[in-house]
Protein backbone atom coordinates (compact mmCIF):
# COMPACT_ATOMS: atom_id res chain seq x y z
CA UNK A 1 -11.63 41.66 31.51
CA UNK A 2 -13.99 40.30 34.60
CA UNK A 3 -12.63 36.85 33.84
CA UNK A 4 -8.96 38.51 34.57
CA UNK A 5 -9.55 40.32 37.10
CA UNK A 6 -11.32 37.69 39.07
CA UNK A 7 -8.96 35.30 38.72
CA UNK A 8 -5.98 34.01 40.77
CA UNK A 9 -2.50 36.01 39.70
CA UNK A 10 -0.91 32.59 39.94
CA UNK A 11 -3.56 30.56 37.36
CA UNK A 12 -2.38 30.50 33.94
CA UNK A 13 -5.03 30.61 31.47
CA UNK A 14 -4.75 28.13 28.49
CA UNK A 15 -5.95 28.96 24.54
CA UNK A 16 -9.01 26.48 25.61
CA UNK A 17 -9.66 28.56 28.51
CA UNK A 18 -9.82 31.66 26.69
CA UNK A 19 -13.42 32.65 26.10
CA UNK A 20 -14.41 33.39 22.60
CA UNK A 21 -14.08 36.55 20.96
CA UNK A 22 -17.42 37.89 20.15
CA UNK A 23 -16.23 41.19 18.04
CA UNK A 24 -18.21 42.88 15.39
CA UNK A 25 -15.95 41.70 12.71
CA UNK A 26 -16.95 38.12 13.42
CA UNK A 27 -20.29 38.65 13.41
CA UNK A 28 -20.84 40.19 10.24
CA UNK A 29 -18.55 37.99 8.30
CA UNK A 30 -21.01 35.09 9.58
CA UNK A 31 -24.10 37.77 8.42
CA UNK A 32 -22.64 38.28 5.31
CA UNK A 33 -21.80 34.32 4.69
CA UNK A 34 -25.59 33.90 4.73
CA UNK A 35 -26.29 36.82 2.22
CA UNK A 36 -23.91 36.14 -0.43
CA UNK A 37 -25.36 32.94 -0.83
CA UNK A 38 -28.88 34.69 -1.51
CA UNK A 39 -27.46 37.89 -3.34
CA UNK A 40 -25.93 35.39 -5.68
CA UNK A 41 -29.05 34.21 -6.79
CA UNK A 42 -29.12 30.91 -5.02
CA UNK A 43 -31.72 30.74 -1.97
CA UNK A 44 -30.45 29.14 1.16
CA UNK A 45 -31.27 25.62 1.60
CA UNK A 46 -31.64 25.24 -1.97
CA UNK A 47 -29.36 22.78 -3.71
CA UNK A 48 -27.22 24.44 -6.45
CA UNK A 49 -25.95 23.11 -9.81
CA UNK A 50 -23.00 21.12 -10.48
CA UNK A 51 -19.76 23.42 -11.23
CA UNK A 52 -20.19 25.65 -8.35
CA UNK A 53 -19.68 25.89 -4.88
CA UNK A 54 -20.14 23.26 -2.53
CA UNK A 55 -22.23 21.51 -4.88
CA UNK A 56 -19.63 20.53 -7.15
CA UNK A 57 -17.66 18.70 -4.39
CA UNK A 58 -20.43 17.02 -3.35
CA UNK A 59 -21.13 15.74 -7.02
CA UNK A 60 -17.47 15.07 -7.51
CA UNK A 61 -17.44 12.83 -4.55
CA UNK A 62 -20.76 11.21 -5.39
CA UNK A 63 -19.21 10.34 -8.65
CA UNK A 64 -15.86 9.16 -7.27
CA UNK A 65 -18.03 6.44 -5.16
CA UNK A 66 -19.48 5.20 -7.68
CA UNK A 67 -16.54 4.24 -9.42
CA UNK A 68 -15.64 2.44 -6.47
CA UNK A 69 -18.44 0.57 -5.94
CA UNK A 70 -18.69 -0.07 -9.73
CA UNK A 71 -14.78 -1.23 -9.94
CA UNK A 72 -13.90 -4.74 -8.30
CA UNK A 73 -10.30 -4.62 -6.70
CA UNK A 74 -7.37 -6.38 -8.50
CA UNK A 75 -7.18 -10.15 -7.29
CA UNK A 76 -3.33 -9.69 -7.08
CA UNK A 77 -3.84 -7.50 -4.24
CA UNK A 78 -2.44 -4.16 -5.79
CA UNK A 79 -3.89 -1.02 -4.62
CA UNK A 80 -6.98 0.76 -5.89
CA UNK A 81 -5.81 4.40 -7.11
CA UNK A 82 -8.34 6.57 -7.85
CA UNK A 83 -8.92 8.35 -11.16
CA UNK A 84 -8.95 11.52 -9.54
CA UNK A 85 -5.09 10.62 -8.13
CA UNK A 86 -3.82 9.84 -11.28
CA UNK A 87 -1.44 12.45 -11.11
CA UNK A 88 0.20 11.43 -8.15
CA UNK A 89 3.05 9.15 -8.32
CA UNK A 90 2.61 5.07 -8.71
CA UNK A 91 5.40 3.06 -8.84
CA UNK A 92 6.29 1.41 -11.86
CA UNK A 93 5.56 -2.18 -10.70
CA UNK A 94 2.23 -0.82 -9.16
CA UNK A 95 1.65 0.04 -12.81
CA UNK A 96 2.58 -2.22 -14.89
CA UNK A 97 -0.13 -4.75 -12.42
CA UNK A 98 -2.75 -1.63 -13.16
CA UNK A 99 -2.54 -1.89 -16.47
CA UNK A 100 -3.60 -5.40 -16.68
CA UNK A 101 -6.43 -4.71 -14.17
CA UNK A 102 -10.44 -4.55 -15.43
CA UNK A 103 -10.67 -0.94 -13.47
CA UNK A 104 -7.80 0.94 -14.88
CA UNK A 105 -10.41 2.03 -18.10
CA UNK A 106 -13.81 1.27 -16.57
CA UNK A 107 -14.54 4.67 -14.77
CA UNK A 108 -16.56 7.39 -16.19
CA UNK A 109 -15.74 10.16 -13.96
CA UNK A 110 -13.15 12.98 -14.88
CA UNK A 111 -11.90 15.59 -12.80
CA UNK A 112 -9.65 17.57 -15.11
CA UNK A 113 -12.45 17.62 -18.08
CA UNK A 114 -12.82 15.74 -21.07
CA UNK A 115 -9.91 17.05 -22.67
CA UNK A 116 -7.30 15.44 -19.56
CA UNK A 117 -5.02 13.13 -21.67
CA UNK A 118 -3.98 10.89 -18.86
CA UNK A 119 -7.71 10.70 -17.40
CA UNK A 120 -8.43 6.93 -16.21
CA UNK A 121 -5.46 5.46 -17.45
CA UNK A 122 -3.22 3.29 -15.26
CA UNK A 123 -0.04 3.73 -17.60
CA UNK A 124 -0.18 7.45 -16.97
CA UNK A 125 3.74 8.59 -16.44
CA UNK A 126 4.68 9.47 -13.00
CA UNK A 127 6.35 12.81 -13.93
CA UNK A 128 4.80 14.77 -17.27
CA UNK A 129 7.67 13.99 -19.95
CA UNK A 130 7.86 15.29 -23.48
CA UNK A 131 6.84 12.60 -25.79
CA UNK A 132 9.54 11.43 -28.20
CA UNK A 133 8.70 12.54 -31.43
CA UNK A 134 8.71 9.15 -34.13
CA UNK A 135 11.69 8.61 -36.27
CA UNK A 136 10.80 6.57 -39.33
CA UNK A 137 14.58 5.81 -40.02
CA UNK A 138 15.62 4.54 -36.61
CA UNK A 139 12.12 2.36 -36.70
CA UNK A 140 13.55 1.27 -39.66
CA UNK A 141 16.99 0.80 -38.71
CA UNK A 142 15.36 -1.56 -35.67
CA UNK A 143 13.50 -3.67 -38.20
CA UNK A 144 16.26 -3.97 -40.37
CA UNK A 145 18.55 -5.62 -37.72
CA UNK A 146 15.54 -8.08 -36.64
CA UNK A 147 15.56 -9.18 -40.37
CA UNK A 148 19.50 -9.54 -40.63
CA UNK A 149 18.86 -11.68 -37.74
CA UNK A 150 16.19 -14.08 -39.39
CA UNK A 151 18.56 -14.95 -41.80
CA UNK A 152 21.58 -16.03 -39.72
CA UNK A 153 22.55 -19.58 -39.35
CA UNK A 154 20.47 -21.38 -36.75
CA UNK A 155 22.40 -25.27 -37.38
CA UNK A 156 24.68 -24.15 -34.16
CA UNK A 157 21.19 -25.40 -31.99
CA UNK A 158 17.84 -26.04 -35.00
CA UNK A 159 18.06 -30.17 -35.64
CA UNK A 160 18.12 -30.95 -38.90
CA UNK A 161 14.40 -31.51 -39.38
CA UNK A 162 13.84 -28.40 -38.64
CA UNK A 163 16.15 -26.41 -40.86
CA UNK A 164 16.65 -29.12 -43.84
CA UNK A 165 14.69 -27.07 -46.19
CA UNK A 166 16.56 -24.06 -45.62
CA UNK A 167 19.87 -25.51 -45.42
CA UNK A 168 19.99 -27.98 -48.19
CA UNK A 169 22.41 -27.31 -50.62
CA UNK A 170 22.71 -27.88 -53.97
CA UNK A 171 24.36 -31.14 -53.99
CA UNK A 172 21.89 -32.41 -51.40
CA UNK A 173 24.30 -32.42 -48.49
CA UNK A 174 22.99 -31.93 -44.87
CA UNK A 175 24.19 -30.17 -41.80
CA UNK A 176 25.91 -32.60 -39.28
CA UNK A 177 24.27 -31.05 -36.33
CA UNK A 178 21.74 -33.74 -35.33
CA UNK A 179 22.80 -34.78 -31.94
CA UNK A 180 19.05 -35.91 -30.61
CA UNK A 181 19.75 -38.20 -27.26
CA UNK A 182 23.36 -37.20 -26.95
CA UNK A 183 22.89 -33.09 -25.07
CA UNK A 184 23.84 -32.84 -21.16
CA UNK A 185 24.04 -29.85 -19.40
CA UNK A 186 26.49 -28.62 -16.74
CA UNK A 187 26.40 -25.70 -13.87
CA UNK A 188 29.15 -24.20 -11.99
CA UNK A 189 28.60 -22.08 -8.78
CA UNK A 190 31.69 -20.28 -7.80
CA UNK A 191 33.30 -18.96 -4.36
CA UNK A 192 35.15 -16.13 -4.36
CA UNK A 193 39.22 -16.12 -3.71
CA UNK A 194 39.18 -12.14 -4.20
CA UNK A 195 37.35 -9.43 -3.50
CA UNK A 196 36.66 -8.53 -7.08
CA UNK A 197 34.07 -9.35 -9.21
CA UNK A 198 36.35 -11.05 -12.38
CA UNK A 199 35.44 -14.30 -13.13
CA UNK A 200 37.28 -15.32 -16.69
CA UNK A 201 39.48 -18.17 -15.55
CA UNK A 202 39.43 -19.46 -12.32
CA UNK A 203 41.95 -18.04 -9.20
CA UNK A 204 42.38 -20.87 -6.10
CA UNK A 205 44.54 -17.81 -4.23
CA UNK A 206 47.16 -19.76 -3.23
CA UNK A 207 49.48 -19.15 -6.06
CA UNK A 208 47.74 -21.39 -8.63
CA UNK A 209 49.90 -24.20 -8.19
CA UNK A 210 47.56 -26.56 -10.44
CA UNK A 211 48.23 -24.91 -13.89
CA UNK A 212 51.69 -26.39 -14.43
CA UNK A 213 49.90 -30.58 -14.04
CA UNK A 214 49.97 -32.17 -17.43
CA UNK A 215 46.93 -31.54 -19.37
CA UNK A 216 45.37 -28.16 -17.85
CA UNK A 217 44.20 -25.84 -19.81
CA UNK A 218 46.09 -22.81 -21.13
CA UNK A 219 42.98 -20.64 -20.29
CA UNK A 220 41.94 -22.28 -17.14
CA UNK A 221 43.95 -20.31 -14.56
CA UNK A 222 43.97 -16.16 -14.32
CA UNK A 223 45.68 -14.52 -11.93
CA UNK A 224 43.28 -11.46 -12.02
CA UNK A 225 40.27 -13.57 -11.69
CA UNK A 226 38.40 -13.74 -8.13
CA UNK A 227 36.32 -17.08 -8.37
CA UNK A 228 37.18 -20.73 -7.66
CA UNK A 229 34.64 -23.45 -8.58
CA UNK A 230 32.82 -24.90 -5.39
CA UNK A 231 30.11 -27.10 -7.16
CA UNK A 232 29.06 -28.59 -10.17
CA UNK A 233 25.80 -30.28 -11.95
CA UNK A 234 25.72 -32.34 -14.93
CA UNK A 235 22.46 -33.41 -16.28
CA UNK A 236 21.31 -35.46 -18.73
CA UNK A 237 18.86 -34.75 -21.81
CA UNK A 238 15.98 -36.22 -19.90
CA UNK A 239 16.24 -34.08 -16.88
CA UNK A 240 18.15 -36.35 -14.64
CA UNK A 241 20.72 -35.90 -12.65
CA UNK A 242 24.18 -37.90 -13.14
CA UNK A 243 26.51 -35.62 -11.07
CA UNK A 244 26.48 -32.94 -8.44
CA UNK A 245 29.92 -32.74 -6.78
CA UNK A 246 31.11 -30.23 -3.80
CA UNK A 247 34.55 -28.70 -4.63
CA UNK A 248 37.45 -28.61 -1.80
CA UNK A 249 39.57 -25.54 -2.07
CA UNK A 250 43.39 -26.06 -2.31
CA UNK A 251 44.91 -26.01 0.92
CA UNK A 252 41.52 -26.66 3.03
CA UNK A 253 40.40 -23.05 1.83
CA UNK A 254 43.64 -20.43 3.15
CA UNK A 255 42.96 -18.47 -0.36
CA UNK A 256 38.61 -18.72 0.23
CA UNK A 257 37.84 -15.03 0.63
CA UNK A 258 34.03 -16.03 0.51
CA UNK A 259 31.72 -18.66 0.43
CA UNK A 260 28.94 -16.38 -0.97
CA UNK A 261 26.50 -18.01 0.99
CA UNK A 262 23.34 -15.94 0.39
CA UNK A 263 23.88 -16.58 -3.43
CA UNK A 264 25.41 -20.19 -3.73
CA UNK A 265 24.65 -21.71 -0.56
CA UNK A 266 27.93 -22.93 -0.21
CA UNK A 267 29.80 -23.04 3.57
CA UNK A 268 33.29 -23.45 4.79
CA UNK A 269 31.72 -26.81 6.16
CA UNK A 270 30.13 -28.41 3.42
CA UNK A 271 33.42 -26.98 0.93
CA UNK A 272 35.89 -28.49 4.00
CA UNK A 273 33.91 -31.71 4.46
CA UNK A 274 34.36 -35.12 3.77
CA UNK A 275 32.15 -35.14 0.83
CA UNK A 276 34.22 -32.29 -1.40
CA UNK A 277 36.35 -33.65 -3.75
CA UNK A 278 39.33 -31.90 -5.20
CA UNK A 279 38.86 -29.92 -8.58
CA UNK A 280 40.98 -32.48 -9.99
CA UNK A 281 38.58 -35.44 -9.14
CA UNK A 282 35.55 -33.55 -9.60
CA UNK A 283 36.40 -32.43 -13.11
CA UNK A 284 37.07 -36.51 -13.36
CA UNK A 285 33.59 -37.55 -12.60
CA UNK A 286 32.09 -35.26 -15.32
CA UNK A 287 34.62 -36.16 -18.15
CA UNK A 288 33.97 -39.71 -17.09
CA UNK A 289 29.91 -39.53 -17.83
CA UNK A 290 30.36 -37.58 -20.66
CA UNK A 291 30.49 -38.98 -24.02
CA UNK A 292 32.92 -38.08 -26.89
CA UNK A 293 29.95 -36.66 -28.98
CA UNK A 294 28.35 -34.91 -26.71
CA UNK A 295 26.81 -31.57 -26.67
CA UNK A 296 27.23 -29.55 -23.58
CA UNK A 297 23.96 -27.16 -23.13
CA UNK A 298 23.77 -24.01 -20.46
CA UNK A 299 23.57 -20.37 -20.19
CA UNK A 300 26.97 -18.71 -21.04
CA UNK A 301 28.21 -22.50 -21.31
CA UNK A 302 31.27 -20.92 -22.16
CA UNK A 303 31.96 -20.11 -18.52
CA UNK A 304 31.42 -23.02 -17.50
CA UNK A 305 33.95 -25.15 -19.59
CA UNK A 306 36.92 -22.46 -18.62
CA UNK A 307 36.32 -22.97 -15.35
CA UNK A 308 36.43 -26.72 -15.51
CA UNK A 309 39.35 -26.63 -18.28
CA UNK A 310 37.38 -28.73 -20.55
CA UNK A 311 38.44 -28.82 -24.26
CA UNK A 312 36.34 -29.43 -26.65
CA UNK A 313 36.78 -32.30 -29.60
CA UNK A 314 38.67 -34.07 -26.67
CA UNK A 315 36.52 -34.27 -23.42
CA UNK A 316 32.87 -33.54 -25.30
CA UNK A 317 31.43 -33.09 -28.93
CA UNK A 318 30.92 -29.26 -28.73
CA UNK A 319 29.02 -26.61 -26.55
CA UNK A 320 25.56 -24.47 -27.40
CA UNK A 321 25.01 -21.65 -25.54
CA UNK A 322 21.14 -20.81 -25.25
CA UNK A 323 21.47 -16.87 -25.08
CA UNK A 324 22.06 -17.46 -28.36
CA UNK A 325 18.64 -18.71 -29.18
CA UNK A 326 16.88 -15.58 -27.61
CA UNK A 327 19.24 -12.90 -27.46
CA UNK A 328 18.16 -9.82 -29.75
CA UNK A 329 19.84 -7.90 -32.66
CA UNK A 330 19.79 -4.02 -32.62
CA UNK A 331 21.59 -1.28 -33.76
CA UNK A 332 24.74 -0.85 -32.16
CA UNK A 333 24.49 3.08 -32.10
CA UNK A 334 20.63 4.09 -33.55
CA UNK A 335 21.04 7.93 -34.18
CA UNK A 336 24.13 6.81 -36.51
CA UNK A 337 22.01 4.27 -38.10
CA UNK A 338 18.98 6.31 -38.95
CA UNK A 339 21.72 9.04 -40.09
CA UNK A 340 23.06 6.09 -42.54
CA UNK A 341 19.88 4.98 -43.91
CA UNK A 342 18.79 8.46 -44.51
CA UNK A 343 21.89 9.16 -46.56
CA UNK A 344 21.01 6.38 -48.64
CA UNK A 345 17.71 7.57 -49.31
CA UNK A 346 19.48 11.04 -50.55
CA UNK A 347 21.89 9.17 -52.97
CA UNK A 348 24.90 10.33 -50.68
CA UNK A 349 25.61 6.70 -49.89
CA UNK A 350 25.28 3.23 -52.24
CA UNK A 351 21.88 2.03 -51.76
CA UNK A 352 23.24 -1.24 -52.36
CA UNK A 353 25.85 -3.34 -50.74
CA UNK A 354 28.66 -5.00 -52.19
CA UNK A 355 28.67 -8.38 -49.43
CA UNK A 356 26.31 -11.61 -50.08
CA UNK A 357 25.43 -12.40 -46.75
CA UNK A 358 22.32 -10.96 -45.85
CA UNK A 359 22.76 -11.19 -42.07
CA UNK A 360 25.71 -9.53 -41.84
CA UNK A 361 27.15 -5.89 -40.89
CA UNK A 362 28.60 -5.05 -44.27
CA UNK A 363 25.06 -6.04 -46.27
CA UNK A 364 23.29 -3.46 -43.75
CA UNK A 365 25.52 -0.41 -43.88
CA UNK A 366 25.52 -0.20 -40.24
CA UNK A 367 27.29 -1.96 -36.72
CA UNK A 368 24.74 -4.05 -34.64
CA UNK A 369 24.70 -5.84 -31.28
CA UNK A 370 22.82 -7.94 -29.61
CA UNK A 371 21.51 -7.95 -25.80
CA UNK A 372 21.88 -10.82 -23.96
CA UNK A 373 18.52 -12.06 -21.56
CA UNK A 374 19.31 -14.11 -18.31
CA UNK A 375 18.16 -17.30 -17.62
CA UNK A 376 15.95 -16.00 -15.08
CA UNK A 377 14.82 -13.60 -17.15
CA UNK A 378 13.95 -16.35 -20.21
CA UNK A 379 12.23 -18.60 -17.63
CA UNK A 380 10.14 -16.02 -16.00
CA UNK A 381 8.63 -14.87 -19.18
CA UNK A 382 8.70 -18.01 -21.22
CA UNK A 383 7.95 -20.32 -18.59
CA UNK A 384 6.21 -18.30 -15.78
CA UNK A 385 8.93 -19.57 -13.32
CA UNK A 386 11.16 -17.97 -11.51
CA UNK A 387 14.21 -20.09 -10.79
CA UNK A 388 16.78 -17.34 -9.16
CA UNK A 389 14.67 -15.40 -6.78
CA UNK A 390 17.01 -16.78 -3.67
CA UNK A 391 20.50 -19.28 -3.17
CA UNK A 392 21.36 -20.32 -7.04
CA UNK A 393 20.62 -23.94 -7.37
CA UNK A 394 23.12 -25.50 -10.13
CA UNK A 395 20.57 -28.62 -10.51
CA UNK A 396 17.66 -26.48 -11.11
CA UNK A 397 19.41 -24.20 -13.42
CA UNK A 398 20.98 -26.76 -15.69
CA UNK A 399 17.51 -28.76 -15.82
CA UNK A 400 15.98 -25.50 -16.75
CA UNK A 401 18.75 -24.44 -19.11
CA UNK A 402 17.94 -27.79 -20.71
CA UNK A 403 14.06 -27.46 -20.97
CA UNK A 404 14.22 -24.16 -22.65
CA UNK A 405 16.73 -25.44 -25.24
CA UNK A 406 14.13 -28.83 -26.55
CA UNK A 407 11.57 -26.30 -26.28
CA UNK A 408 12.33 -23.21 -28.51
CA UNK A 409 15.65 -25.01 -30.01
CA UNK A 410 12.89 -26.01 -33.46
CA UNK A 411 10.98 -22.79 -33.36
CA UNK A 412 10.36 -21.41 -36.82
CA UNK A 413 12.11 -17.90 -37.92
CA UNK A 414 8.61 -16.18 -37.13
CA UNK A 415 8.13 -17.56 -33.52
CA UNK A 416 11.40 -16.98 -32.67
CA UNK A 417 11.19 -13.50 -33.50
CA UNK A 418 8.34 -13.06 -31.63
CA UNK A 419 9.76 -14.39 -28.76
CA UNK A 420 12.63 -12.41 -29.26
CA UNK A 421 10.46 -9.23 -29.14
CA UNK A 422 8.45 -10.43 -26.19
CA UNK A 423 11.82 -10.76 -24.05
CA UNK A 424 12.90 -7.65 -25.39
CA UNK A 425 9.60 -5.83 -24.39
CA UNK A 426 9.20 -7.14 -21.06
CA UNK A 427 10.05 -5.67 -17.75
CA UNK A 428 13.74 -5.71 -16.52
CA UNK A 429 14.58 -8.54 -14.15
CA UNK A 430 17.02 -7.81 -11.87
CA UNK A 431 19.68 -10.01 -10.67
CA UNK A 432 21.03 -10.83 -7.77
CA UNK A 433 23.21 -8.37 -7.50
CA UNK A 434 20.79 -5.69 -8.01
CA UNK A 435 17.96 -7.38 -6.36
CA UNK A 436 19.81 -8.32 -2.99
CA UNK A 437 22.94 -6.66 -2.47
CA UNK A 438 25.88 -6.27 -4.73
CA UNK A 439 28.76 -7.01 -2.15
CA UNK A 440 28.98 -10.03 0.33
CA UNK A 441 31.39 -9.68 2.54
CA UNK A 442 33.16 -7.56 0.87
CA UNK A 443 33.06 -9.39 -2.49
CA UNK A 444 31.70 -7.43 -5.60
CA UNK A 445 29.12 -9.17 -7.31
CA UNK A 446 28.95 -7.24 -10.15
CA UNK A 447 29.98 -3.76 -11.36
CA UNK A 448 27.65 -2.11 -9.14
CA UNK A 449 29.36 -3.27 -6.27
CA UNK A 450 32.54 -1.25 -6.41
CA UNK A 451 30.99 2.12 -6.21
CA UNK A 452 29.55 0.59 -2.60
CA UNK A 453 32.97 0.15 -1.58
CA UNK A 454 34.43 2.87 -2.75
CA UNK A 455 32.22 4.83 -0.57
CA UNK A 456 32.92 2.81 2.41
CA UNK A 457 37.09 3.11 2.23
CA UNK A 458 36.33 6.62 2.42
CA UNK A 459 34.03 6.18 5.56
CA UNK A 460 36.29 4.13 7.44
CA UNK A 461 39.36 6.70 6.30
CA UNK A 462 37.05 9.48 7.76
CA UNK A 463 36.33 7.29 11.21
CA UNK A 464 39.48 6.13 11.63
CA UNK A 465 40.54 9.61 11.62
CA UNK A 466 38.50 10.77 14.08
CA UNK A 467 39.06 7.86 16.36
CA UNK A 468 42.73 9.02 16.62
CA UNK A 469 41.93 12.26 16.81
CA UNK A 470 39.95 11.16 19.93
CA UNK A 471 42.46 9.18 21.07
């Protein structure tokens, strides 16, 4: 009150100005701090046992050093999370590295008790979920396709040597299939001549004039497709490369929509240059360097061929796809499976199948599928490389396409089950698509793509709207 009345009407006193209160309340909570601490049994300056008070804290942070101190950090430079944060969230890359880590099982401290499930464990779920209970049928269901798919016919890419055992027959005839010296492999990077994301047949936008010249393809040309070939790699067995021609667009490019740049490095200049040959000539060199017998190797080589209009029998030997050599079998629906297989057991269904052929449908009683692993996704696990992460190279990609096929191509039933599993198990890899950006300039990439551009039509219609509205 002196402080107010002796001060200027016109000075404005601030909260740090303000003296401190000094009321009786105050001062015997602060008198009654320092007896509850002795009424409790626990002297003042005397240290108390862990589990209460202050004490505990200080113990739990003593502890939570020492695991620190006692845990070297991750070489891959991944952050240190604390046992005592294992309940926060982590992203799943952060840990997946974790789990690999020295430090994720190394500490001794808990601070939920010895009864916390998740306690010092990296792989703890970022949100609590209910843990699926196990089904023995659909495990079994999931073995039984991996078996069906041991005993399917592996003569389309095995040599003969290793595969004569199992596919001798009884009059001591061999397979045909051993083609050693005589496999190429051929890329295709595409520019788009649409804005969607179809790619079965090839679309030049300009009316596809080329499908009525004498010898094209039946298949080659769509008009619903939105890609036009703008390069191509052929490689031989050994690695080296024989061709890698730039494709001119019909009409110096008037039906291009995109180069795609960011993902095949293409521009209008090297496409419009006086390098680029015509699809005509290009598809000339290859057929020219090409054998009759040979074996055309790649990932989704199917693809490839269309888009070229190359027939097989008349311009090469035949085509081997490698997804084919690691893709896995599963159940095409698993509830309906284990639903199957548990009939069986009951005697409602034949426990016995009427068909031969151990790898098929029919012998298992249920429909199966198989997934399909990129080539970056193969060569990142299988070879530690990763081939895609930027601009697709169609050189790198068939040399790689060709080095996974003489590698794996003579793996036993066993190891290629294994490696089977291994892709199967192992983290997503994203493409570009999903790793970069699904639309480029206004090309969809992939499905994901259109739901981007949906979205947009319906910004613009909503700016567009208001610009008038302004105007």
């Amino acid at each position: 009150q002196e402080l107010e009345d002796s001060a200027p009407t016109s000075t404005v006193i601030t909260k740090k100005q303000r003296p401190r209160k000094n009321s009786e309340s105050s001062q015997n909570t602060r008198k009654n701090r320092g007896k509850n601490s002795i009424s409790n049994g626990y002297p003042k300056n005397t240290p108390r046992p862990n589990g209460t008070g202050s004490s505990r804290r200080r113990g739990n942070n003593k502890n939570k050093s020492l695991v620190r101190q006692n845990t070297p950090y991750p070489s891959n430079g991944s952050a240190y999370v604390p046992a005592s944060k294992t309940s926060m969230y982590v992203p799943r890359a952060a840990q997946q590295q974790q789990a690999h880590s020295s430090y994720a099982h190394t500490s001794s401290y808990n601070k939920h008790g010895s009864n916390a499930k998740y306690a010092h464990s990296s792989s703890v779920p970022p949100f609590p979920r209910k843990k699926r209970a196990f089904d023995p049928h659909k495990a079994r269901a999931i073995q039984l396709a991996k078996e069906a798919q041991d005993q399917e016919d592996r003569s389309d890419f095995a040599s003969i040597s290793a595969i004569v055992e199992e596919k001798k027959s009884e009059d001591g005839s061999y397979p045909v299939n051993d083609d050693e010296g005589l496999f190429y492999s051929i890329d295709v990077e595409c520019i788009a001549t649409g804005h969607g994301s179809c790619a079965r047949g090839i679309n030049d936008g300009c009316g596809n004039e080329a499908r009525n010249l004498e010898g094209t393809p039946d298949n080659q040309y769509n008009d619903h497709s939105h890609r036009y070939p703008g390069r191509v790699a052929l490689v031989d067995t050994d690695g080296n490369l024989l061709a890698d021609v730039i494709v001119r667009p019909p009409k110096d490019g008037e039906g291009v929509v995109s180069y795609l740049t960011p993902l095949t490095g293409l521009t209008s200049e090297m496409c419009l240059g006086d390098d680029a040959k015509s699809l005509q000539d290009a598809v000339k060199i290859i057929t020219d360097l090409l054998p009759q017998n040979a074996v055309i190797v790649g990932q989704a080589i199917g693809h490839d061929v269309q888009w070229l209009g190359l027939t097989p029998g008349k311009d090469f030997g035949r085509m081997v796809d490698i997804s084919s050599v690691f893709r896995q079998r599963l159940p095409l629906n698993l509830s309906k499976a284990s639903e199957i297989l548990k009939r069986k057991e009951s005697g409602d269904l034949p426990a016995e199948s009427d068909s031969n052929d151990t790898a098929s449908d029919e012998y298992l009683g249920f429909a199966t599928k198989y997934r399909h692993f990129s080539l970056r996704h193969v060569c990142l696990n299988m070879l530690g490389e990763d081939i895609q992460s930027g601009v697709h190279d169609p050189v790198v990609d068939a040399k790689y396409s060709l080095t996974l096929f003489h590698k794996y191509r003579n793996a036993s039933v066993t190891q290629l089950r294994i490696l089977r599993d291994g892709l199967h198990r192992a983290p997503i890899t994203p493409g570009f698509a999903q790793e970069k950006t699904p639309v480029i300039d206004g090309v969809c990439l992939s499905a994901l793509g259109y739901p981007y551009k949906r979205a947009a039509r319906k910004i613009w219609r909503w700016y567009s709207s208001k610009r008038v509205a302004k105007v």
